[in-house]
PDB file of N, CA and C in Angstrom:
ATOM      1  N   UNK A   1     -11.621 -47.893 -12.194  1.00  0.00           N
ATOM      2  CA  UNK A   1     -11.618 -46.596 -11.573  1.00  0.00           C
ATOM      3  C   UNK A   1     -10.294 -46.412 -10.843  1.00  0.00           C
ATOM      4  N   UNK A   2      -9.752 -45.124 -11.220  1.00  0.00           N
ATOM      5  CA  UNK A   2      -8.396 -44.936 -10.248  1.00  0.00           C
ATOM      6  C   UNK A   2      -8.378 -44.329  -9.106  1.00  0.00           C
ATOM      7  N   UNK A   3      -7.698 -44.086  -8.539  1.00  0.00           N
ATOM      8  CA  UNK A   3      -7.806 -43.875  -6.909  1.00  0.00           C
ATOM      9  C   UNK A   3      -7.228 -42.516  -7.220  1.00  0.00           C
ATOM     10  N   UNK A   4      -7.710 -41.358  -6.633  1.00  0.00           N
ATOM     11  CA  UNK A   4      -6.996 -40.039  -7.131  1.00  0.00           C
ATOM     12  C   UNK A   4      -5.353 -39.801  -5.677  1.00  0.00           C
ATOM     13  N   UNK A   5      -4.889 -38.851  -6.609  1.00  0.00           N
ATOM     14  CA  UNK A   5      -3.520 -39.034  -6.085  1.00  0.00           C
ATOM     15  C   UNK A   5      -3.405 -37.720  -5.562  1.00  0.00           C
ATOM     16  N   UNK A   6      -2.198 -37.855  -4.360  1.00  0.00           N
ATOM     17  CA  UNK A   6      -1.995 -36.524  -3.582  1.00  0.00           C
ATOM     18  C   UNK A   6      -0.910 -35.960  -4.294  1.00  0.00           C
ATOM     19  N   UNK A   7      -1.132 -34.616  -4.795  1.00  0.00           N
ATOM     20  CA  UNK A   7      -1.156 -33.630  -5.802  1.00  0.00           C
ATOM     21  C   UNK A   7       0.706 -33.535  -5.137  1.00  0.00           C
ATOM     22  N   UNK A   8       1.314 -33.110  -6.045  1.00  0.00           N
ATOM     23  CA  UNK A   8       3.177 -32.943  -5.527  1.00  0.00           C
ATOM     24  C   UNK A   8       3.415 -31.859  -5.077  1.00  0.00           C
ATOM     25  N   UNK A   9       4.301 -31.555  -4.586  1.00  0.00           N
ATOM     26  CA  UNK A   9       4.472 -29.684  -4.408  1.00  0.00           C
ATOM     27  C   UNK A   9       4.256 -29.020  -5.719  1.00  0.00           C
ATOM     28  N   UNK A  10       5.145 -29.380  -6.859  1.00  0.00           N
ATOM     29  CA  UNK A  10       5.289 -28.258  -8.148  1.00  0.00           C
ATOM     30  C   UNK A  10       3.508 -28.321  -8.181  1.00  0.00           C
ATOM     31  N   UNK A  11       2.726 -29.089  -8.278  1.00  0.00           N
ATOM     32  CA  UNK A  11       1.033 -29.023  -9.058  1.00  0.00           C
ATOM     33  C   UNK A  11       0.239 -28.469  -7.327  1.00  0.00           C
ATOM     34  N   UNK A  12       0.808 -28.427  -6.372  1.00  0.00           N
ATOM     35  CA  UNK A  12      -0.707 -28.568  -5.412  1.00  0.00           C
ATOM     36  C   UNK A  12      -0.603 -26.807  -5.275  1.00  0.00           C
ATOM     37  N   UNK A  13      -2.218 -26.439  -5.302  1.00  0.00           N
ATOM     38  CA  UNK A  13      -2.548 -25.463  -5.389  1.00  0.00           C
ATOM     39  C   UNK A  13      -3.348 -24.889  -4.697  1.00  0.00           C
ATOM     40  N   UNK A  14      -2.789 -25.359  -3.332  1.00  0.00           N
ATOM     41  CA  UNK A  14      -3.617 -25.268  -1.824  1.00  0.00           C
ATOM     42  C   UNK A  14      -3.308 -23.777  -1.410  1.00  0.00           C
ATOM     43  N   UNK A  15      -3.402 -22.820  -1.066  1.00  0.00           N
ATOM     44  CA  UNK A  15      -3.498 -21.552  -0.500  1.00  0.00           C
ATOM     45  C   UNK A  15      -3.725 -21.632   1.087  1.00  0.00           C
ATOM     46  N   UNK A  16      -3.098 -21.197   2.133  1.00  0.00           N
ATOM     47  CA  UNK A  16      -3.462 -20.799   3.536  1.00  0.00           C
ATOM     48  C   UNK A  16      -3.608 -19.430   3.438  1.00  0.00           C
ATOM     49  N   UNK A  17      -4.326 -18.735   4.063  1.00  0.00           N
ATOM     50  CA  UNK A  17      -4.818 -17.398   4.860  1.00  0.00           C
ATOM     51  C   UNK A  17      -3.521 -17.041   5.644  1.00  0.00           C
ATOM     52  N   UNK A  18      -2.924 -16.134   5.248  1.00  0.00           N
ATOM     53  CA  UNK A  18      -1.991 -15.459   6.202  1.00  0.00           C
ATOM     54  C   UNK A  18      -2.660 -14.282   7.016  1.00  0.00           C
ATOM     55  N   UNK A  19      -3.504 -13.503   6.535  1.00  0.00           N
ATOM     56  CA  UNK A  19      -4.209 -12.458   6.717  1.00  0.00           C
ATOM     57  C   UNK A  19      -5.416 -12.097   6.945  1.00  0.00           C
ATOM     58  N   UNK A  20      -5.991 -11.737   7.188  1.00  0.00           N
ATOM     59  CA  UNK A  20      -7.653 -11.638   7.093  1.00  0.00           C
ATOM     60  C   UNK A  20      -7.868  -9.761   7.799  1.00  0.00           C
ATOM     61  N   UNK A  21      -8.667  -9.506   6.920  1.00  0.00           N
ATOM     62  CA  UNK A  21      -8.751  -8.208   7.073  1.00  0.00           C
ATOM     63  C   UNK A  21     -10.504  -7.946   6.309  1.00  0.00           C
ATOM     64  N   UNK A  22     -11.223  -6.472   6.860  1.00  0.00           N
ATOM     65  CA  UNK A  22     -12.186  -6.810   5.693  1.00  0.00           C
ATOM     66  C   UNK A  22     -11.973  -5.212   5.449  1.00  0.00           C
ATOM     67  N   UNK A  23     -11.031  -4.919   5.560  1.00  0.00           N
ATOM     68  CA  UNK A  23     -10.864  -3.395   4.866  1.00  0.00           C
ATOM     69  C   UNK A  23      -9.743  -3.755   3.237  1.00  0.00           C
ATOM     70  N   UNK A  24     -10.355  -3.068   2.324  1.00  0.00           N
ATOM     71  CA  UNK A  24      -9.786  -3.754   0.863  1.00  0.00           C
ATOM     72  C   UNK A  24      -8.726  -2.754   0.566  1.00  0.00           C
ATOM     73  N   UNK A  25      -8.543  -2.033   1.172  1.00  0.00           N
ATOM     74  CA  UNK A  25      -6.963  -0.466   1.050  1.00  0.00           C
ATOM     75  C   UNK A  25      -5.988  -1.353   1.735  1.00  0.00           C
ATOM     76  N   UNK A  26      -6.468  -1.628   2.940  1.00  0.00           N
ATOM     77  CA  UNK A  26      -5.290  -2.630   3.939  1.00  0.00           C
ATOM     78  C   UNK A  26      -5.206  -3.878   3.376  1.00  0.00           C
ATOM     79  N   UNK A  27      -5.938  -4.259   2.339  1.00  0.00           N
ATOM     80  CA  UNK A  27      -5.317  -5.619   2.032  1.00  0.00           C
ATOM     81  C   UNK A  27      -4.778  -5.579   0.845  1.00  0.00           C
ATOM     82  N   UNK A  28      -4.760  -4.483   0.242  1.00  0.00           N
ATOM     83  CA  UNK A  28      -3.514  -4.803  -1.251  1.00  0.00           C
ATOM     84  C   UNK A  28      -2.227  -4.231  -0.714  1.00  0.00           C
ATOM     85  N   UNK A  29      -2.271  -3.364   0.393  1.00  0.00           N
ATOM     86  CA  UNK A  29      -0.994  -2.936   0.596  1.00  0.00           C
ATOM     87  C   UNK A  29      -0.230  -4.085   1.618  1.00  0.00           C
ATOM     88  N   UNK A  30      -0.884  -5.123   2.104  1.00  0.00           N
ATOM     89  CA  UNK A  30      -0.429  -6.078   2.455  1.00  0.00           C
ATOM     90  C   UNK A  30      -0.156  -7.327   1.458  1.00  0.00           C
ATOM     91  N   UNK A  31      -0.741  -7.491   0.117  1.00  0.00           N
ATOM     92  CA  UNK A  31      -0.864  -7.912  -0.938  1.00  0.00           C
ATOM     93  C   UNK A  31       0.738  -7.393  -1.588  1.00  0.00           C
ATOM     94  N   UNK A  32       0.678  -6.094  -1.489  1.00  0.00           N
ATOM     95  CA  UNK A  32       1.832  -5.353  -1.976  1.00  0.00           C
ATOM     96  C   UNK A  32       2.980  -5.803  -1.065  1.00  0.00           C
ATOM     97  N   UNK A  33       3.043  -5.656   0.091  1.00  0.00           N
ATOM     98  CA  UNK A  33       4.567  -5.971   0.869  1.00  0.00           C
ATOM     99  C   UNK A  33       4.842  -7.065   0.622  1.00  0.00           C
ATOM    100  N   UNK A  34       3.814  -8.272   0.395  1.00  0.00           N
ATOM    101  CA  UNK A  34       4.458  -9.608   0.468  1.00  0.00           C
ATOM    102  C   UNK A  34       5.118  -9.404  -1.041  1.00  0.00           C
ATOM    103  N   UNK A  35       4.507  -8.847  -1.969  1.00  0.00           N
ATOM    104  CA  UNK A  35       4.764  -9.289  -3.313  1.00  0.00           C
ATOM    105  C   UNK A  35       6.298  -8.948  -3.548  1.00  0.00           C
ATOM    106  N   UNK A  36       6.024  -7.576  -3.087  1.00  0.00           N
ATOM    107  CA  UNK A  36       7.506  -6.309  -2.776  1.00  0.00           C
ATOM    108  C   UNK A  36       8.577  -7.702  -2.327  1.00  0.00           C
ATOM    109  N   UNK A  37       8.177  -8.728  -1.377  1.00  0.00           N
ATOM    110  CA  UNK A  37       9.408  -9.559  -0.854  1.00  0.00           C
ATOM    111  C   UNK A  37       9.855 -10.587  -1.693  1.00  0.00           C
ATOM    112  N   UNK A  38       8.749 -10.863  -3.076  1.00  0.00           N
ATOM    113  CA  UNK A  38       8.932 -11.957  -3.842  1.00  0.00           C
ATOM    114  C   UNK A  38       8.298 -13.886  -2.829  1.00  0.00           C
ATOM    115  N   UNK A  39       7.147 -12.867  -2.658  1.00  0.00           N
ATOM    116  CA  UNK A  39       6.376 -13.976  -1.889  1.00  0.00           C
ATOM    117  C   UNK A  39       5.317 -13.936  -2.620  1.00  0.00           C
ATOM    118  N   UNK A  40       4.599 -15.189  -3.167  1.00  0.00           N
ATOM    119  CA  UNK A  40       3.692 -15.064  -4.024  1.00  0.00           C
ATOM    120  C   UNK A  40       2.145 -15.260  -3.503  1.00  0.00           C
ATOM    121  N   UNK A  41       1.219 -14.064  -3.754  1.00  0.00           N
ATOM    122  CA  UNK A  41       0.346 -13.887  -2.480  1.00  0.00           C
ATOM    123  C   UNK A  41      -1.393 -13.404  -3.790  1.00  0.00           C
ATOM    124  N   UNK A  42      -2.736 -13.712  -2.798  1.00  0.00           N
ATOM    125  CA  UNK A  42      -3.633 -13.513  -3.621  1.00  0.00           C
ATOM    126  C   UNK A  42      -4.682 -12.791  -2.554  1.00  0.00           C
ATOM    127  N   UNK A  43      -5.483 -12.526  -3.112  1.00  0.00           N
ATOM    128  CA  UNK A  43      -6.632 -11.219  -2.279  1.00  0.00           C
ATOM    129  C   UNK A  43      -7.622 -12.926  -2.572  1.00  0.00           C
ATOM    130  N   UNK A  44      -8.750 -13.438  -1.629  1.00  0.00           N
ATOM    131  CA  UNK A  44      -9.629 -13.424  -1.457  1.00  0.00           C
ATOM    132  C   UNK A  44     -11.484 -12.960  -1.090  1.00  0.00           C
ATOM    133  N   UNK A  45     -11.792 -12.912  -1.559  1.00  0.00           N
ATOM    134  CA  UNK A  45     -13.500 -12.431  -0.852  1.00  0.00           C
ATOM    135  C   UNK A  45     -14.467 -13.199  -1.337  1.00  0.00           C
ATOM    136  N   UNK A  46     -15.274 -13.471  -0.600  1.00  0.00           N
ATOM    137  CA  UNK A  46     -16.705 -14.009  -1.348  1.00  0.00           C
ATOM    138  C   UNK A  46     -16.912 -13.463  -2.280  1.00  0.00           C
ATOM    139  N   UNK A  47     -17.530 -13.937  -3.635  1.00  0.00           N
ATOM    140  CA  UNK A  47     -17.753 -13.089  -4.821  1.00  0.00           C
ATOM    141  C   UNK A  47     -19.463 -12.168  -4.118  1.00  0.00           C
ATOM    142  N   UNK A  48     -20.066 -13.120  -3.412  1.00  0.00           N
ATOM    143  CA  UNK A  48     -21.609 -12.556  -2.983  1.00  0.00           C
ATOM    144  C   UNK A  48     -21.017 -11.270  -2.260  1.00  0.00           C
ATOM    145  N   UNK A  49     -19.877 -11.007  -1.283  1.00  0.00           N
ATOM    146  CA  UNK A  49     -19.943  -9.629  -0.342  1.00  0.00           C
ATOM    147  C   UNK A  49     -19.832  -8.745  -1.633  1.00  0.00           C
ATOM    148  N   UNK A  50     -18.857  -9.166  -2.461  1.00  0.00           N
ATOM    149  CA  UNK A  50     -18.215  -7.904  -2.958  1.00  0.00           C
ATOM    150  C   UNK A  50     -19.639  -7.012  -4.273  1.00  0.00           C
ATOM    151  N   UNK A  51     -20.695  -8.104  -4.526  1.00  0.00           N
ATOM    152  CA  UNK A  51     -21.775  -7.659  -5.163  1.00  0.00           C
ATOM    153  C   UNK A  51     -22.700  -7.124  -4.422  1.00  0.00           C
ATOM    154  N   UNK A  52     -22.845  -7.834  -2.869  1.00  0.00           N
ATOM    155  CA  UNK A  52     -23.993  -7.435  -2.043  1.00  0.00           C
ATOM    156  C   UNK A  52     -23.143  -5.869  -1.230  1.00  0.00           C
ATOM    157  N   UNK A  53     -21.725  -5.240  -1.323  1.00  0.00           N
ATOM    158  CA  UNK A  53     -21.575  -4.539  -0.403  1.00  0.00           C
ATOM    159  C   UNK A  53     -20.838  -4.821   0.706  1.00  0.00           C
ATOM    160  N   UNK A  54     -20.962  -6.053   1.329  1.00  0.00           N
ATOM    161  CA  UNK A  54     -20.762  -6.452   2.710  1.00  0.00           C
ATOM    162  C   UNK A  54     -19.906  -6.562   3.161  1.00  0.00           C
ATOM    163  N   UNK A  55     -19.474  -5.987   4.210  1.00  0.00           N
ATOM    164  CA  UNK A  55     -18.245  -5.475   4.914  1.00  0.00           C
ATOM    165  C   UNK A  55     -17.590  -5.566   6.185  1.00  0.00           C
ATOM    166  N   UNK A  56     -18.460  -6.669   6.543  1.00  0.00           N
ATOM    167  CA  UNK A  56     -18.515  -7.156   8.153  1.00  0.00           C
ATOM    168  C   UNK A  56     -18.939  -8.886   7.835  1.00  0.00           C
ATOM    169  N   UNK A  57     -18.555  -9.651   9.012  1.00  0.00           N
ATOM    170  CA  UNK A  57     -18.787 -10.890   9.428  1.00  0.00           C
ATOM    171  C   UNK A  57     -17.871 -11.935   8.379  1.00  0.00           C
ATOM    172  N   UNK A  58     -18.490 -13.467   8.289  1.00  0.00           N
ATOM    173  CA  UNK A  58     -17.606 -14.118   7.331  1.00  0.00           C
ATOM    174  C   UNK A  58     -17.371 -13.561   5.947  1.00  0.00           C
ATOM    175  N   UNK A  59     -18.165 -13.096   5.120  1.00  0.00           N
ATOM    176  CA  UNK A  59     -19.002 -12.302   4.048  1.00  0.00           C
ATOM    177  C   UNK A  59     -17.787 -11.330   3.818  1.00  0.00           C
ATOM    178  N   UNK A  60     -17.602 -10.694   4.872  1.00  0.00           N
ATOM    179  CA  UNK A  60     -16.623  -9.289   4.139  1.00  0.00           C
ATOM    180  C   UNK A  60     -15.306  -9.325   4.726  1.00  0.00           C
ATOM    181  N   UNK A  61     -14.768 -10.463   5.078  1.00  0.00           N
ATOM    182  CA  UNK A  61     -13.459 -10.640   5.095  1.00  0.00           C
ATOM    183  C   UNK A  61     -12.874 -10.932   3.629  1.00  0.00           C
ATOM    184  N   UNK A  62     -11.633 -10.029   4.051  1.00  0.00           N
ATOM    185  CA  UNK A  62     -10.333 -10.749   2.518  1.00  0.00           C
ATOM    186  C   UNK A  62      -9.976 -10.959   2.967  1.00  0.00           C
ATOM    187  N   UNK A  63      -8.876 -11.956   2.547  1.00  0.00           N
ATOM    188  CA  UNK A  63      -8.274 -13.029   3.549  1.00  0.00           C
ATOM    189  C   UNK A  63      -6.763 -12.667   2.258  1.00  0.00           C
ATOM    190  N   UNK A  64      -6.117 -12.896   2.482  1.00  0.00           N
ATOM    191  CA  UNK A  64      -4.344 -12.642   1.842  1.00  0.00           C
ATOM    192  C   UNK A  64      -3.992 -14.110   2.192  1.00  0.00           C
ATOM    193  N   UNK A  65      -4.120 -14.924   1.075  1.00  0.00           N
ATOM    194  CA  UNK A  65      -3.392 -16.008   0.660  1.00  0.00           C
ATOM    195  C   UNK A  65      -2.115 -16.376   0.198  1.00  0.00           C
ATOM    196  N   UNK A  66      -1.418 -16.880   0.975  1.00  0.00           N
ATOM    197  CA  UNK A  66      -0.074 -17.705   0.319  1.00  0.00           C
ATOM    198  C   UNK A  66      -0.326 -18.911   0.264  1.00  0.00           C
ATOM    199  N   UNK A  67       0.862 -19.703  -0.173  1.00  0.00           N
ATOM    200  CA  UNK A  67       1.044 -20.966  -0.206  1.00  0.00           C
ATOM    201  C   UNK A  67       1.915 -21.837   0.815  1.00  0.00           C
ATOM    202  N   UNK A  68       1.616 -22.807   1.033  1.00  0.00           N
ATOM    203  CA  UNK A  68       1.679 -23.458   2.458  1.00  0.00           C
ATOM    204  C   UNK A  68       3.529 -23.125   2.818  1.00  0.00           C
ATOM    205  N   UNK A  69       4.214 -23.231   1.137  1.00  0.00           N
ATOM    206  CA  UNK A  69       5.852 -23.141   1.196  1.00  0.00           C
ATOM    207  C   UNK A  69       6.285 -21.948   1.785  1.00  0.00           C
ATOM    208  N   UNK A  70       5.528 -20.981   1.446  1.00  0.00           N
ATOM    209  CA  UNK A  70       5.652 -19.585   1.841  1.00  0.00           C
ATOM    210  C   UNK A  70       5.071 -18.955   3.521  1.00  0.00           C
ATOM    211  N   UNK A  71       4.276 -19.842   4.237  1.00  0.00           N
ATOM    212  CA  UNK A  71       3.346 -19.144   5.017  1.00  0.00           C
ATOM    213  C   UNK A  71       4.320 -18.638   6.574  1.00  0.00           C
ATOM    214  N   UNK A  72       5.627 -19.525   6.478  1.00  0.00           N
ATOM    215  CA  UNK A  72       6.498 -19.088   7.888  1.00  0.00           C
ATOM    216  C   UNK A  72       7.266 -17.299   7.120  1.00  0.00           C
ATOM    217  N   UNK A  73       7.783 -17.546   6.274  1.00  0.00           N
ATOM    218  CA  UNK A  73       7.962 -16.452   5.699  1.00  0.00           C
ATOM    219  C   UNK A  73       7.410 -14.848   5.670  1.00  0.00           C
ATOM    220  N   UNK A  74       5.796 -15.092   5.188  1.00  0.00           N
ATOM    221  CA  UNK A  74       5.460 -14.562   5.160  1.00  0.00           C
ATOM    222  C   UNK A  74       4.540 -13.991   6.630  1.00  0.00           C
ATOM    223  N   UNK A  75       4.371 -15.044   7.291  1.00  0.00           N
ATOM    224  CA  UNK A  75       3.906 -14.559   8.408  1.00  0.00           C
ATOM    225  C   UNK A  75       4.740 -14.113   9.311  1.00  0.00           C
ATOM    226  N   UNK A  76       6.201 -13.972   9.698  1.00  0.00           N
ATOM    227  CA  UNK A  76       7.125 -13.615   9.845  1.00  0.00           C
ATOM    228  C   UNK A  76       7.490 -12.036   9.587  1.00  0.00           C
ATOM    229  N   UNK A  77       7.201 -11.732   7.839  1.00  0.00           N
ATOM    230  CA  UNK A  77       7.594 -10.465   7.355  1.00  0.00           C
ATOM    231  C   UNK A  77       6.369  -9.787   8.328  1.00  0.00           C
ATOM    232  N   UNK A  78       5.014 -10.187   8.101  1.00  0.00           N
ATOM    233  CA  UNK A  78       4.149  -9.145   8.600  1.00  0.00           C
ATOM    234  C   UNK A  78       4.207  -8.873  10.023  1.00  0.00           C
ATOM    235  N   UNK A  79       4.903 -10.196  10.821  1.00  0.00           N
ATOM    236  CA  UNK A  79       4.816  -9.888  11.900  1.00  0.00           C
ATOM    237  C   UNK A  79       6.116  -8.771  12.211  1.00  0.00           C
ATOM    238  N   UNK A  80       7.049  -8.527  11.539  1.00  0.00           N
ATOM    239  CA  UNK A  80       8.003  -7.672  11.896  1.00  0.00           C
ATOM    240  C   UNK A  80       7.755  -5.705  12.300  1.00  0.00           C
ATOM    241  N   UNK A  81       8.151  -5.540  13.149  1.00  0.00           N
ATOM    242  CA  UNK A  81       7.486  -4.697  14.086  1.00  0.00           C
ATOM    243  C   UNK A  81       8.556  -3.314  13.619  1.00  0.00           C
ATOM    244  N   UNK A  82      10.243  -3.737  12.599  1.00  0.00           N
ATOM    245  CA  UNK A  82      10.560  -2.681  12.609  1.00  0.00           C
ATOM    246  C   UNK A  82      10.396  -2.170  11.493  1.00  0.00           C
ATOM    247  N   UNK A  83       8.817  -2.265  10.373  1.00  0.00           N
ATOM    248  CA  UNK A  83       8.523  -1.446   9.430  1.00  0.00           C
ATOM    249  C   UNK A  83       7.852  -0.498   9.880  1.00  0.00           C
ATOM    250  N   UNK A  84       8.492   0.679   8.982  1.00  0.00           N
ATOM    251  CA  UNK A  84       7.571   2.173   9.086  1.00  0.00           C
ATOM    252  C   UNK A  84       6.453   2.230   9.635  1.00  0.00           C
ATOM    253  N   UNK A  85       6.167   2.652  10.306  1.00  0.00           N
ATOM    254  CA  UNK A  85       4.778   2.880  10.866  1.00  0.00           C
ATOM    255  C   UNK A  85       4.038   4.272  10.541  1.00  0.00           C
ATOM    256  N   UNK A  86       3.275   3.890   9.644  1.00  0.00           N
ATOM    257  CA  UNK A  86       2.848   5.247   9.406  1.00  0.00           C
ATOM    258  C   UNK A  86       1.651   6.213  10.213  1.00  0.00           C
ATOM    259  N   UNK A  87       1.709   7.231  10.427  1.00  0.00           N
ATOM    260  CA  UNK A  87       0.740   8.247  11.258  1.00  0.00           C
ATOM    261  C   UNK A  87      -0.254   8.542  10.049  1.00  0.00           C
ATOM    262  N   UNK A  88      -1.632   8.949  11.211  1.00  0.00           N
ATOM    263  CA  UNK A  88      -2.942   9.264  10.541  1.00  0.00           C
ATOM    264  C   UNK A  88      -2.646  11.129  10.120  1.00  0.00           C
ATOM    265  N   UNK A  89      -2.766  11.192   9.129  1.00  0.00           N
ATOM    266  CA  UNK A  89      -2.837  12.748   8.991  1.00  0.00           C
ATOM    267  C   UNK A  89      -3.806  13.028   9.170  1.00  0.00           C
ATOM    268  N   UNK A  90      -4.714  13.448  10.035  1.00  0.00           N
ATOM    269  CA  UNK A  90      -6.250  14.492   9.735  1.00  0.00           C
ATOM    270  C   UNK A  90      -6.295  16.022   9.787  1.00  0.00           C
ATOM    271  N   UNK A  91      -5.303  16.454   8.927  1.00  0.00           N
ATOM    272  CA  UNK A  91      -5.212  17.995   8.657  1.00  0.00           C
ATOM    273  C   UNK A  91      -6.292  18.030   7.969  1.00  0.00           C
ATOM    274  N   UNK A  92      -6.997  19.266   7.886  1.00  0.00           N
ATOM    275  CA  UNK A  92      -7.642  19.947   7.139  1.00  0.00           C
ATOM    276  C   UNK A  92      -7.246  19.817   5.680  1.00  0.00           C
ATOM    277  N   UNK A  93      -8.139  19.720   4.783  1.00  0.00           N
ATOM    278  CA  UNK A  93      -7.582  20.063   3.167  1.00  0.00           C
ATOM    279  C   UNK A  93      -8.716  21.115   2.400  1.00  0.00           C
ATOM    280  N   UNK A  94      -7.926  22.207   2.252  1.00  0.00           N
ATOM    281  CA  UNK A  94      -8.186  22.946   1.353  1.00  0.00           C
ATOM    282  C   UNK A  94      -8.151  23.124  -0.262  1.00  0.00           C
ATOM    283  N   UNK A  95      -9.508  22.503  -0.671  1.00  0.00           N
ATOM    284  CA  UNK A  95      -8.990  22.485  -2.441  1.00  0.00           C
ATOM    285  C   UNK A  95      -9.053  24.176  -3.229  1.00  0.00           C
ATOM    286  N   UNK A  96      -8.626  24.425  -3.978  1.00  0.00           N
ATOM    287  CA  UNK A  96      -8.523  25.358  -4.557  1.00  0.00           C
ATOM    288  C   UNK A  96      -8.284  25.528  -6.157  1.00  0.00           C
ATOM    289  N   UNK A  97      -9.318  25.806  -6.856  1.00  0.00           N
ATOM    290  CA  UNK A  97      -9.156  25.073  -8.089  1.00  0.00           C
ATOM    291  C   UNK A  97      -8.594  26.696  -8.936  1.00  0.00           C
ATOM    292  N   UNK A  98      -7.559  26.333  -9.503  1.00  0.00           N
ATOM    293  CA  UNK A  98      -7.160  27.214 -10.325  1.00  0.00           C
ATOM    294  C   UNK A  98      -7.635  28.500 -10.853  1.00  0.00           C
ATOM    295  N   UNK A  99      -8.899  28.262 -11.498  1.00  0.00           N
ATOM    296  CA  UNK A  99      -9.563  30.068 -11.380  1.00  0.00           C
ATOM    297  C   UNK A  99      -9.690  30.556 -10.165  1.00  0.00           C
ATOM    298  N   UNK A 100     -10.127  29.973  -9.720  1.00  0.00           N
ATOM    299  CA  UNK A 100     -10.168  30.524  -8.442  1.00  0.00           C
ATOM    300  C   UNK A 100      -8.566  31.100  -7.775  1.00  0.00           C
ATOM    301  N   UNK A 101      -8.484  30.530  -8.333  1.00  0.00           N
ATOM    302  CA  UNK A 101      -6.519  31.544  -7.295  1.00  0.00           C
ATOM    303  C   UNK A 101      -6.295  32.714  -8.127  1.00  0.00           C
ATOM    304  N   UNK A 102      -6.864  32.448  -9.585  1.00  0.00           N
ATOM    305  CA  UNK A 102      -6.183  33.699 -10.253  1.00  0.00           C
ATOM    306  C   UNK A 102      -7.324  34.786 -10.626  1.00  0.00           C
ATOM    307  N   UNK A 103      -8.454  34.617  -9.831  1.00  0.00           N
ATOM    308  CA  UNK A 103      -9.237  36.165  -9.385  1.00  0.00           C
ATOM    309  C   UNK A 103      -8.875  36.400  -8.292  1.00  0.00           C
ATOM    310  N   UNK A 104      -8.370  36.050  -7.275  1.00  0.00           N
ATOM    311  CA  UNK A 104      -7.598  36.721  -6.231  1.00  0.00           C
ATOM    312  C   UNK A 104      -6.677  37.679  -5.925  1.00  0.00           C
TER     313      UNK A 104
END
């Protein structure tokens, strides 16, 4: 019997949590910035939340995975404070579907 061996950098395929979020809009666009930097990054969830719904507690967290080489990097980019910050629009929206404009 052989003694199993500790895996090298090129093969180990360990992932850390940079992120944890359980809203799934906020986590591809955080999915997206790292990728945007050429940081190589993965969405987590329980497979049970995402069948049962669940959207709260351990269950409905995603968690945004890198790799251990990447995690000062990347925790770094997100922590940087001088990206865009975007505002909530809650204007009103008015749809208006095409016949409708042209019996007017």
């Amino acid at each position: 019997m052989s003694t199993p061996q500790k895996p090298d950098k090129a093969t180990d395929h360990t992932w850390i949590a940079v992120f944890i979020t359980h809203n799934l809009p906020e986590a591809h666009i955080v999915l997206g910035r790292l990728r945007a930097h050429d940081i190589p990054a993965m969405l987590h969830q329980e497979a049970g939340a995402t069948a049962l719904g669940i959207t709260y507690g351990n269950l409905g967290e995603i968690k945004i995975l890198v790799s251990p080489a990447d995690l000062d990097n990347a925790a770094a980019l997100l922590a940087d404070e001088s990206a865009p910050h975007l505002e909530a629009n809650n204007d009103p929206v008015q749809l208006i579907w095409q016949e409708d404009a042209q019996e007017e």
